[in-house]
C-alpha atoms as a PDB file:
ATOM      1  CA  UNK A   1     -34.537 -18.232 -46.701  1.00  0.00           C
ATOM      2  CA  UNK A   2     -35.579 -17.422 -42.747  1.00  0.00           C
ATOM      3  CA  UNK A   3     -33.475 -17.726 -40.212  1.00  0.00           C
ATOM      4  CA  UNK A   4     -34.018 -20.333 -37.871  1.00  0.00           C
ATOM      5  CA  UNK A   5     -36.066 -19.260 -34.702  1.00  0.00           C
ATOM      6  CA  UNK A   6     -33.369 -21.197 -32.324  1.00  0.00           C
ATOM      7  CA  UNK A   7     -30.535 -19.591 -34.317  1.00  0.00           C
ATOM      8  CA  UNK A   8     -32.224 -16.113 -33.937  1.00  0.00           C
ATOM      9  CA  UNK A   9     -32.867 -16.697 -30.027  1.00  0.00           C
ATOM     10  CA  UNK A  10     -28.706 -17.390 -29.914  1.00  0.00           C
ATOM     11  CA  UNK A  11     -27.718 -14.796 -31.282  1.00  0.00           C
ATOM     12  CA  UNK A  12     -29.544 -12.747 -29.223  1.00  0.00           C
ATOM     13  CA  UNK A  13     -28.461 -14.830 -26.255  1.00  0.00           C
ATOM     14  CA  UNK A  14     -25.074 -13.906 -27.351  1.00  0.00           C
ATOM     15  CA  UNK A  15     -25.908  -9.918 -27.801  1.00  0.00           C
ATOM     16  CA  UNK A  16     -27.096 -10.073 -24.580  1.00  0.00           C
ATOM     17  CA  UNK A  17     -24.062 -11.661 -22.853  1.00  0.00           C
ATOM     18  CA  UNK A  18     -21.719  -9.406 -24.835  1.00  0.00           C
ATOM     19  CA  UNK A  19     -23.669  -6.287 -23.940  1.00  0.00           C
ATOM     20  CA  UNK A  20     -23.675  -6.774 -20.315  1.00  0.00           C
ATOM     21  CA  UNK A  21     -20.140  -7.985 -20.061  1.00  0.00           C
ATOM     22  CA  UNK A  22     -19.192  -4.833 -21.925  1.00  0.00           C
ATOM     23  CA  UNK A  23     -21.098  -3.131 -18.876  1.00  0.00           C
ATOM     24  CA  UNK A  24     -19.560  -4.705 -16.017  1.00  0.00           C
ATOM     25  CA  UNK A  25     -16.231  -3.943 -18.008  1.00  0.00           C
ATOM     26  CA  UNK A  26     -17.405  -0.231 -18.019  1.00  0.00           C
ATOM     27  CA  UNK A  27     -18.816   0.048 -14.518  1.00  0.00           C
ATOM     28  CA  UNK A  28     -15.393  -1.473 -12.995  1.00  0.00           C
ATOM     29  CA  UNK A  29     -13.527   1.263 -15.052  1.00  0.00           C
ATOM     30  CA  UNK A  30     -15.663   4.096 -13.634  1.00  0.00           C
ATOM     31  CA  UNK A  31     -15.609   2.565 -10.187  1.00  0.00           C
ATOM     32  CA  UNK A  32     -12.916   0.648  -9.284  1.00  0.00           C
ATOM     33  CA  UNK A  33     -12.072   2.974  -6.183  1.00  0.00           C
ATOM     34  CA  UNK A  34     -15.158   1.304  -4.799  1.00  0.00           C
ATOM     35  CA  UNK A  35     -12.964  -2.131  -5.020  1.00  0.00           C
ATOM     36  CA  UNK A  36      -9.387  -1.417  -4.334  1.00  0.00           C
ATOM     37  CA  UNK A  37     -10.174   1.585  -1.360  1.00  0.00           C
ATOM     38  CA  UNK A  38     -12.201   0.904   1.659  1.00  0.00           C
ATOM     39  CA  UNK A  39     -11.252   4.185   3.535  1.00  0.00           C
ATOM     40  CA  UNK A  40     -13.056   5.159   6.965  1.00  0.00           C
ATOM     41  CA  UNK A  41     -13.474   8.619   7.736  1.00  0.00           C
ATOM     42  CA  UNK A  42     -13.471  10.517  10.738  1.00  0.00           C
ATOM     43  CA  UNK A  43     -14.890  13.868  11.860  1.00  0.00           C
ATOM     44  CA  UNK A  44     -12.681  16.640  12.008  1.00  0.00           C
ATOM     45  CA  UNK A  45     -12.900  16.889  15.541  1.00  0.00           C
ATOM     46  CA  UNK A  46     -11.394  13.609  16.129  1.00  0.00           C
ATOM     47  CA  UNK A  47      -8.878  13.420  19.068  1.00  0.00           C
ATOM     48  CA  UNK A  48      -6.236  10.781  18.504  1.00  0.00           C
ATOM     49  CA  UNK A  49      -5.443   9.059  21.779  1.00  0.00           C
ATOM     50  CA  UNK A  50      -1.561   9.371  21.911  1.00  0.00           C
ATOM     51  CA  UNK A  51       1.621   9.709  23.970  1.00  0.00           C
ATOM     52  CA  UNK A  52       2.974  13.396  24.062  1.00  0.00           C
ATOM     53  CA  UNK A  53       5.649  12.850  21.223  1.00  0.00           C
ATOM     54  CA  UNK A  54       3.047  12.073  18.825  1.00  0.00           C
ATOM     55  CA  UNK A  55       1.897  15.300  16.925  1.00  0.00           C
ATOM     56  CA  UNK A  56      -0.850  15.299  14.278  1.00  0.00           C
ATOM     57  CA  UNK A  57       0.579  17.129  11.412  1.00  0.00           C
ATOM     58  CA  UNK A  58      -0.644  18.781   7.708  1.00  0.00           C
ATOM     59  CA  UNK A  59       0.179  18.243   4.585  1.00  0.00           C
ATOM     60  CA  UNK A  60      -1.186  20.192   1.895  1.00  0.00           C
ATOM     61  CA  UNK A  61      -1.791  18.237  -1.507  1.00  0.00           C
ATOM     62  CA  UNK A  62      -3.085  20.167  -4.676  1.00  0.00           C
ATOM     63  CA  UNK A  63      -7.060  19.722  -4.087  1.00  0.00           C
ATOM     64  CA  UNK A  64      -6.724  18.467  -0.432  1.00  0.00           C
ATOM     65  CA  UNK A  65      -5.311  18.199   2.822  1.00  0.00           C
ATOM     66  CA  UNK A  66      -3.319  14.747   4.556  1.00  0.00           C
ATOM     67  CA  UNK A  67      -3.573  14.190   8.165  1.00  0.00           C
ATOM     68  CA  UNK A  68      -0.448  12.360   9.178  1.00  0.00           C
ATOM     69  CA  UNK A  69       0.834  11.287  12.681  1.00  0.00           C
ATOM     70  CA  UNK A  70       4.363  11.709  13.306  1.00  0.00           C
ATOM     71  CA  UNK A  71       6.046   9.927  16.301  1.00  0.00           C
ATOM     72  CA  UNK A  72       9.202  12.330  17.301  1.00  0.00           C
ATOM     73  CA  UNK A  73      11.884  11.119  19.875  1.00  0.00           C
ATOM     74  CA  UNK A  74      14.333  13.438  21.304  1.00  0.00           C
ATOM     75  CA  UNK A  75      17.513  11.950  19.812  1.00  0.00           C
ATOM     76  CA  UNK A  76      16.119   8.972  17.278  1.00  0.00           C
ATOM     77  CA  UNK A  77      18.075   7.374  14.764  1.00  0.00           C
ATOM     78  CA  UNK A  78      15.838   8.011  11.793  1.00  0.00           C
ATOM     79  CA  UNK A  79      12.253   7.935  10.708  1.00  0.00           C
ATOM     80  CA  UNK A  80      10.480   5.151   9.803  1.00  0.00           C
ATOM     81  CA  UNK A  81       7.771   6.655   6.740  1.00  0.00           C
ATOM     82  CA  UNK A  82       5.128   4.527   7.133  1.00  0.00           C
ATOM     83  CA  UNK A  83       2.723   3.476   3.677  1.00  0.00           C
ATOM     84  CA  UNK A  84      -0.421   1.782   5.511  1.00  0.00           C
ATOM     85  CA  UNK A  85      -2.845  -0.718   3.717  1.00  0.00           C
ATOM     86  CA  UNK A  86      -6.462  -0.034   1.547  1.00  0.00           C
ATOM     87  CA  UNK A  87      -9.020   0.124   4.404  1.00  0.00           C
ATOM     88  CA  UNK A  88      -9.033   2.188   8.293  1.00  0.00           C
ATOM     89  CA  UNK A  89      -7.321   4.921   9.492  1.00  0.00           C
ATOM     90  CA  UNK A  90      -4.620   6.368  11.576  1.00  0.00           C
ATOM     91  CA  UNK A  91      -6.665   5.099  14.623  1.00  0.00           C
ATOM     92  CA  UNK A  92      -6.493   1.859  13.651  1.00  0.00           C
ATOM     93  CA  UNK A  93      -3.052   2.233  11.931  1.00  0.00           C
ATOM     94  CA  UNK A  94      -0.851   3.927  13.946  1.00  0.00           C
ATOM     95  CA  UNK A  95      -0.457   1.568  16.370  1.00  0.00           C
ATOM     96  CA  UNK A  96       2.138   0.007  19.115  1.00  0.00           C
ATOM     97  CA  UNK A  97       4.138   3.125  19.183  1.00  0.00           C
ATOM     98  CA  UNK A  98       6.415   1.634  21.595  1.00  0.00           C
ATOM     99  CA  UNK A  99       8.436  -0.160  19.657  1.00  0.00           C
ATOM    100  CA  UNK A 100       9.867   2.350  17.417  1.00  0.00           C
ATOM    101  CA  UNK A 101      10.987   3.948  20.861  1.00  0.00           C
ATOM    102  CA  UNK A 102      12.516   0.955  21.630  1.00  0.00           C
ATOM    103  CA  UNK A 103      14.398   1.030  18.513  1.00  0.00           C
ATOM    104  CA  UNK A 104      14.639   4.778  18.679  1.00  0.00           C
ATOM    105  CA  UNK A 105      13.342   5.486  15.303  1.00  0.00           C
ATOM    106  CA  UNK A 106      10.667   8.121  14.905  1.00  0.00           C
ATOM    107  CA  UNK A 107       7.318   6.927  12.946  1.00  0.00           C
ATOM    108  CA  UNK A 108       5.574   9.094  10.081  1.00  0.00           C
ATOM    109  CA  UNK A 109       2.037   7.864   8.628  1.00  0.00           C
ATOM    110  CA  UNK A 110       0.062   9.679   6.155  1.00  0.00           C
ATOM    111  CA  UNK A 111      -3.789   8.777   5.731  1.00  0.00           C
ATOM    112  CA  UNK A 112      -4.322   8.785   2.173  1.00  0.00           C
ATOM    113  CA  UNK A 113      -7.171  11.425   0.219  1.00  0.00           C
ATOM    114  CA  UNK A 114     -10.885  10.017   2.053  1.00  0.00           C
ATOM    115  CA  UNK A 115      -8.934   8.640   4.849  1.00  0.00           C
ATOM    116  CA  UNK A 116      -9.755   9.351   8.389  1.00  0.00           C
ATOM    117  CA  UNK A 117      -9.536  13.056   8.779  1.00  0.00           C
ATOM    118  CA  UNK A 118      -7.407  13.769   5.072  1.00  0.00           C
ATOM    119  CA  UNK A 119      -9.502  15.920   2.702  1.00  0.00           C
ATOM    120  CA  UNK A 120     -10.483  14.877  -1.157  1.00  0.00           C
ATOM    121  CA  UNK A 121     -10.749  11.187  -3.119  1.00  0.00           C
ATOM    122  CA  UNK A 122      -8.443   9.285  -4.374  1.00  0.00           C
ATOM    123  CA  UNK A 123      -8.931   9.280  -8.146  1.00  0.00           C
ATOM    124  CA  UNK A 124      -5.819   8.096 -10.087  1.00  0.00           C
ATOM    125  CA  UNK A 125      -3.063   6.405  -9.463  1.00  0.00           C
ATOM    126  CA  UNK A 126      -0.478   9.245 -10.733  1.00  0.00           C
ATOM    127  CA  UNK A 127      -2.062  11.089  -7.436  1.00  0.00           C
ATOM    128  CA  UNK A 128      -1.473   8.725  -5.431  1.00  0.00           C
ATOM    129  CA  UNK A 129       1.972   8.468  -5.980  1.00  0.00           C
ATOM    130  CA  UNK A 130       2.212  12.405  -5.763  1.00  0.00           C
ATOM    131  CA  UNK A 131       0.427  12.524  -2.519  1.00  0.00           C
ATOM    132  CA  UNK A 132       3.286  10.050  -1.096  1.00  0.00           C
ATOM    133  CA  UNK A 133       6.136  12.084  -2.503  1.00  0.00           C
ATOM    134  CA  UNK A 134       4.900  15.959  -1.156  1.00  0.00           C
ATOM    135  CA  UNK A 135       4.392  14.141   2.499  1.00  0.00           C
ATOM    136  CA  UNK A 136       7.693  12.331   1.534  1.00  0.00           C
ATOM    137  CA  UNK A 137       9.257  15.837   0.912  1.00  0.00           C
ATOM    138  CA  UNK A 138       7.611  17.325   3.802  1.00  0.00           C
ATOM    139  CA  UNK A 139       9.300  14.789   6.669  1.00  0.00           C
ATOM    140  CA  UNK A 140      12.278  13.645   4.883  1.00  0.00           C
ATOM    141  CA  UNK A 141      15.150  17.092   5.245  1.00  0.00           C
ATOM    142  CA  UNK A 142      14.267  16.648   8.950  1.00  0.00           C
ATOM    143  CA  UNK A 143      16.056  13.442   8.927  1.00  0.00           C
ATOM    144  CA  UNK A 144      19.409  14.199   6.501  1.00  0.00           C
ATOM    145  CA  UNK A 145      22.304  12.396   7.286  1.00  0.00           C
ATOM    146  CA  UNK A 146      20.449   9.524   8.940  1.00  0.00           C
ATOM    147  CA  UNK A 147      18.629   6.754   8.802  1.00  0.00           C
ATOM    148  CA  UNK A 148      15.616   6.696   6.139  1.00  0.00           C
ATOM    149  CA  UNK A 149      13.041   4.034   6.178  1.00  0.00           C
ATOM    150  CA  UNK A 150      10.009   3.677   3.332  1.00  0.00           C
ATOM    151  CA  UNK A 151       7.898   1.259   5.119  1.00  0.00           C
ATOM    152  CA  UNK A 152       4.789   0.060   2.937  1.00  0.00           C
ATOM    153  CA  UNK A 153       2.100  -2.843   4.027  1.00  0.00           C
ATOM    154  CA  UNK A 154      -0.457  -4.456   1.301  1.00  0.00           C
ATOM    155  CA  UNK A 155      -1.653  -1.934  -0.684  1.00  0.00           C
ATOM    156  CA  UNK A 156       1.004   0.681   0.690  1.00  0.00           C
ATOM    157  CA  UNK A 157       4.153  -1.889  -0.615  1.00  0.00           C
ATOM    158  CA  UNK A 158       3.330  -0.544  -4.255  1.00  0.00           C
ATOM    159  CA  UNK A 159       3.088   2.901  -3.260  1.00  0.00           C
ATOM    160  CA  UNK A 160       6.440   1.807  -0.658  1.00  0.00           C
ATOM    161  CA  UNK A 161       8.492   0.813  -4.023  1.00  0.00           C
ATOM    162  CA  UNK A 162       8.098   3.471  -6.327  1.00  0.00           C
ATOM    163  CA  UNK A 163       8.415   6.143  -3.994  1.00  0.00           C
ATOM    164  CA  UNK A 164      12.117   3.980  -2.725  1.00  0.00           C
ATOM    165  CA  UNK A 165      13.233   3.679  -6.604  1.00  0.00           C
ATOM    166  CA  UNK A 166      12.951   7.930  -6.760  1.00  0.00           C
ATOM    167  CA  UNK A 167      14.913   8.980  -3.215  1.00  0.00           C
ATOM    168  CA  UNK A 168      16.993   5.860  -2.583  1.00  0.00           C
ATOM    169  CA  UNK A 169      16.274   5.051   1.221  1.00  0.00           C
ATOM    170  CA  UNK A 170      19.112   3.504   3.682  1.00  0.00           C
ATOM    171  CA  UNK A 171      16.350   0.244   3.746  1.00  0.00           C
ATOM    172  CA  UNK A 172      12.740  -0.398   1.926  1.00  0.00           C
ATOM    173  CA  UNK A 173      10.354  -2.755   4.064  1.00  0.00           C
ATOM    174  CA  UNK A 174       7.652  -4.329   2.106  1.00  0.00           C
ATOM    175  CA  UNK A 175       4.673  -6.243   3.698  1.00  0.00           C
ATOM    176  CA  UNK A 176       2.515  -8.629   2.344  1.00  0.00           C
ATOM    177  CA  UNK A 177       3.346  -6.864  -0.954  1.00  0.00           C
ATOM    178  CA  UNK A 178       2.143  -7.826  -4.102  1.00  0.00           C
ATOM    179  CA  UNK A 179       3.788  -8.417  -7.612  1.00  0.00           C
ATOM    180  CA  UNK A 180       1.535  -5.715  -9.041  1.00  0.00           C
ATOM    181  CA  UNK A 181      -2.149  -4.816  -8.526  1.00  0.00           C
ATOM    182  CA  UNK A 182      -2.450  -5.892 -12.045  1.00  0.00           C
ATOM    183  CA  UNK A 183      -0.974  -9.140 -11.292  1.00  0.00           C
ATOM    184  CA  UNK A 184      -3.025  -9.783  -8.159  1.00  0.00           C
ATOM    185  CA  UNK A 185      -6.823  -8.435 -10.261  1.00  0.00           C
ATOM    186  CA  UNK A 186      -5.598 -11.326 -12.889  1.00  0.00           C
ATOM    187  CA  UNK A 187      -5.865 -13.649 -10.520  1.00  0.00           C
ATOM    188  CA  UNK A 188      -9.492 -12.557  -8.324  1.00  0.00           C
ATOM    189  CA  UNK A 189     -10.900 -11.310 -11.195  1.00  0.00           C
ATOM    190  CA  UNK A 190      -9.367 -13.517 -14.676  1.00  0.00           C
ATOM    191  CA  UNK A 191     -12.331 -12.520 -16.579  1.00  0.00           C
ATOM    192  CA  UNK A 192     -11.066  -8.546 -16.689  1.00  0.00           C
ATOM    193  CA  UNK A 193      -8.443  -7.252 -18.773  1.00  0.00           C
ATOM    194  CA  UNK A 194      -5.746  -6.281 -17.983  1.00  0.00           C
ATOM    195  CA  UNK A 195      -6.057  -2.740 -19.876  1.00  0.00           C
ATOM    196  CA  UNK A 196      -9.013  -1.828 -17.456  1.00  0.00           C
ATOM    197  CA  UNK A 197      -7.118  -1.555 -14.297  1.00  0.00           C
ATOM    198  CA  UNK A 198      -6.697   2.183 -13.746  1.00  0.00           C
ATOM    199  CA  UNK A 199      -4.439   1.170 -10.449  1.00  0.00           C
ATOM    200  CA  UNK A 200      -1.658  -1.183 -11.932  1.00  0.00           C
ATOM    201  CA  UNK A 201       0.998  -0.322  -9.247  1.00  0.00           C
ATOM    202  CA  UNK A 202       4.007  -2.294 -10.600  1.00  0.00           C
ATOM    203  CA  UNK A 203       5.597  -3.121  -7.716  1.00  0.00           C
ATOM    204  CA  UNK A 204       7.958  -5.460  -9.495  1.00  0.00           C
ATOM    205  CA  UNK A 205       8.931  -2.939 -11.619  1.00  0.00           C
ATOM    206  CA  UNK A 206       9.830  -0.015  -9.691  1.00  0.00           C
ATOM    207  CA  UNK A 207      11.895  -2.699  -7.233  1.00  0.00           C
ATOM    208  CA  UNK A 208      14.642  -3.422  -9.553  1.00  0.00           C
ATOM    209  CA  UNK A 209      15.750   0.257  -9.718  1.00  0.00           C
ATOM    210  CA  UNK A 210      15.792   0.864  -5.237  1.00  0.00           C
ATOM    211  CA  UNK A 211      19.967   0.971  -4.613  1.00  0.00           C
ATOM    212  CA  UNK A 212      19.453   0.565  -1.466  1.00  0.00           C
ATOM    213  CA  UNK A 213      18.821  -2.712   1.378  1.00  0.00           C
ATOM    214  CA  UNK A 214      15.395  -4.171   0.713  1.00  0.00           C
ATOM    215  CA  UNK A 215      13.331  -6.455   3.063  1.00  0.00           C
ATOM    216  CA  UNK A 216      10.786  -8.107   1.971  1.00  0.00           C
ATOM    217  CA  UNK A 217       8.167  -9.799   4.745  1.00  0.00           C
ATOM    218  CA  UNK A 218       5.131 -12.164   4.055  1.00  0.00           C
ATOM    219  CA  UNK A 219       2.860 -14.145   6.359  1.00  0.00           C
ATOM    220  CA  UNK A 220       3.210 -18.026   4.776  1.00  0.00           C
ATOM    221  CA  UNK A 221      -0.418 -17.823   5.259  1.00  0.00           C
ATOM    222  CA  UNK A 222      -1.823 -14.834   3.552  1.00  0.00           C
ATOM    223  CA  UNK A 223      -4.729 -15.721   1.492  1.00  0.00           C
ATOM    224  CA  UNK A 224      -5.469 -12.395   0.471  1.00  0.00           C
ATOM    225  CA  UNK A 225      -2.032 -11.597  -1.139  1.00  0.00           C
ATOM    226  CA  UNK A 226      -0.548 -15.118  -1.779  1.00  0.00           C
ATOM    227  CA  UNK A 227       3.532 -15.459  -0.430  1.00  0.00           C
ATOM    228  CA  UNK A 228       3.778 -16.472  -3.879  1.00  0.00           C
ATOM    229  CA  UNK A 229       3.908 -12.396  -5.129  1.00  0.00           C
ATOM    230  CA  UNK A 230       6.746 -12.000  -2.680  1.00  0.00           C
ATOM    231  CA  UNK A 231       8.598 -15.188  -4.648  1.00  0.00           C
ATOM    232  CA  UNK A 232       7.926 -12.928  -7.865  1.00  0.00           C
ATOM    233  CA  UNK A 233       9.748  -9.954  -6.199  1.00  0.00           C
ATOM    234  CA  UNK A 234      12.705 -11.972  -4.726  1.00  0.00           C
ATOM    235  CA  UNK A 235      13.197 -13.523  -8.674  1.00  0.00           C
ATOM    236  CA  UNK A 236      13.154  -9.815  -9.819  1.00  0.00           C
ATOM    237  CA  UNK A 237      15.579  -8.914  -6.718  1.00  0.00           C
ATOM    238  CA  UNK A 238      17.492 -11.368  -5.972  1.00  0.00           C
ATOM    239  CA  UNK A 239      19.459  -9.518  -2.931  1.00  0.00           C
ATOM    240  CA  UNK A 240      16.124  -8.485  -1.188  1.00  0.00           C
ATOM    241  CA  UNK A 241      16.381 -10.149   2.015  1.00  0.00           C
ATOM    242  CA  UNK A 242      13.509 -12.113   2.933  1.00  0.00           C
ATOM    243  CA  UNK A 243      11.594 -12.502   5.835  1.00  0.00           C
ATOM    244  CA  UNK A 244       8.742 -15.463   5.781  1.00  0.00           C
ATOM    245  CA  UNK A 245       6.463 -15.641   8.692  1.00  0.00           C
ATOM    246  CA  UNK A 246       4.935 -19.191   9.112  1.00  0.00           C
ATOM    247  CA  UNK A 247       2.156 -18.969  11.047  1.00  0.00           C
ATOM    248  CA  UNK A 248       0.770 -15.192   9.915  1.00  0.00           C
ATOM    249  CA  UNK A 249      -1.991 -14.477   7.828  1.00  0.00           C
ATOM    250  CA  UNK A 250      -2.452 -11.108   5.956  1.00  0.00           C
ATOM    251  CA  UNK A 251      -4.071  -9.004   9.092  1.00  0.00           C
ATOM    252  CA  UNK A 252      -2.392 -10.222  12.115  1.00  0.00           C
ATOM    253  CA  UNK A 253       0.966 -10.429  11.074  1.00  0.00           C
ATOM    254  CA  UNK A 254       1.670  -7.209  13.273  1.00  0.00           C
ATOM    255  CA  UNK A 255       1.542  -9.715  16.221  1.00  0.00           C
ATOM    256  CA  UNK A 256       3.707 -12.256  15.059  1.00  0.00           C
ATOM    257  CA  UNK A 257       7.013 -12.485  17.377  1.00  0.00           C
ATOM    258  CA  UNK A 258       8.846 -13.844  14.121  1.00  0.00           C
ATOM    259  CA  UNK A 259       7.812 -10.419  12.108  1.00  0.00           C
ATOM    260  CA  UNK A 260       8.306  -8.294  14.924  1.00  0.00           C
ATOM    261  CA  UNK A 261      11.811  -9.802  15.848  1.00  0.00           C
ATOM    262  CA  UNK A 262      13.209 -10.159  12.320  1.00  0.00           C
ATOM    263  CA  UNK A 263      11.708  -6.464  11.630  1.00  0.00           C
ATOM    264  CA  UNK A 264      13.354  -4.869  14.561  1.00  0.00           C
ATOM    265  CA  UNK A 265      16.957  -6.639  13.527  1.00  0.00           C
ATOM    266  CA  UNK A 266      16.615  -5.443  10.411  1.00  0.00           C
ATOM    267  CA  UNK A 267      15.537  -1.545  11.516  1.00  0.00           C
ATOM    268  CA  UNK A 268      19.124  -1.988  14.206  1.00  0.00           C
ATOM    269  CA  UNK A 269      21.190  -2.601  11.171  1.00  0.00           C
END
């Protein structure tokens, strides 16, 4: 007996759908830097416009080379290690320099691999978090015996987290963090599984295990990372002290009086 001509035409229908799903699945494996990174490069004979104190440093990285600004006060306090967000640069990161000197704190920011002037890609998230530790262990004996600050914004809060749960910083400060990358695909992208995210970054996992203060900070309204991943990391760290800022969005939270007072109080401590 012969099929059916409409029940032929859905099944290839079906074949069809199932192949090119199984594409898109493939291509977002392969490619997902594309989506998550959105780095801006600049030539190597970029000049960054800063004060004196501020000296572009090196750090070497198997396979490439970090350009990092490092803020350095006569006398300061601590350091203030500074994980910045998925897209720009130093230039347009390392920024209002003036208020660490008011707090006295020096300021250390890496550009991650593809990143303004830093060589190489980024490829996996296991170098990612390697990168972060070798500039971690780079600046950090400079500043033994006082005060040691992971700072991490967006993107940087998962990198901010797991790097804190290792070397056990006087104070953590994330930023618009989220739960987990995988947490925060689920809910742009539902139709991807879970399995293909090659950039998880459990944030709420690596949390739990930092001994020391924690502060988290979110703009009430972020619509790129919703305050509600910042509720996920207060239930899994309940002592985190919390900072919401009512009237800040995800980018211009740096200009919020509420962020930068509450911040700076919580730096003094």
């Amino acid at each position: 007996m012969s099929v059916p001509r409409w029940r032929r035409r859905l099944v290839g229908a079906a074949a069809g759908a199932a192949a090119l799903y199984g594409a898109a699945i493939a291509l977002l494996w392969w490619r997902q830097e594309g989506l998550l990174f959105h780095p801006r490069a600049l030539p190597a004979e970029h000049r960054f416009e800063q004060h004196a104190d501020v000296h572009e440093v090196w750090v070497d990285v198997p396979g490439a080379r970090l350009n990092a600004l490092h803020l350095r006060l006569p006398q300061p306090d601590g350091v203030v290690f500074f994980l910045h967000g998925n897209a720009g640069n130093l230039a347009s990161w390392f920024v209002n320099t003036g208020y660490y000197r008011r707090l006295n704190l020096d300021l250390f920011m890496i550009d991650y691999r593809g990143f303004g002037k830093s060589s190489g890609r980024i490829d996996s998230e296991e170098g990612l978090h390697a990168d972060v530790r070798a500039a971690w262990a780079q600046v950090a004996p400079r500043y033994a015996g006082r005060k040691r600050v992971i700072y991490g914004r967006s993107l940087g809060s998962g990198l901010a987290a797991a790097l804190a749960a290792e070397v056990q910083p006087e104070l953590t400060v994330l930023v618009s963090p989220f739960a987990s990358m995988a947490a925060l695909a689920g809910e742009v992208y539902p139709w991807v599984p879970g399995a293909v995210l090659r950039y998880p970054l459990r944030t709420d996992a690596a949390l739990p295990r930092v001994q020391g203060r924690v502060l988290l900070v979110h703009g009430l309204r972020d619509t790129l990372v919703p305050p509600s991943h910042s509720e996920r990391l207060r239930k899994v760290m309940p002592r985190a002290e919390w900072l919401p800022v009512p009237e800040a969005g995800h980018g211009n939270i740096d200009d919020d009086a509420v962020y930068l007072d509450g911040l700076a109080a919580a730096l003094a401590r």
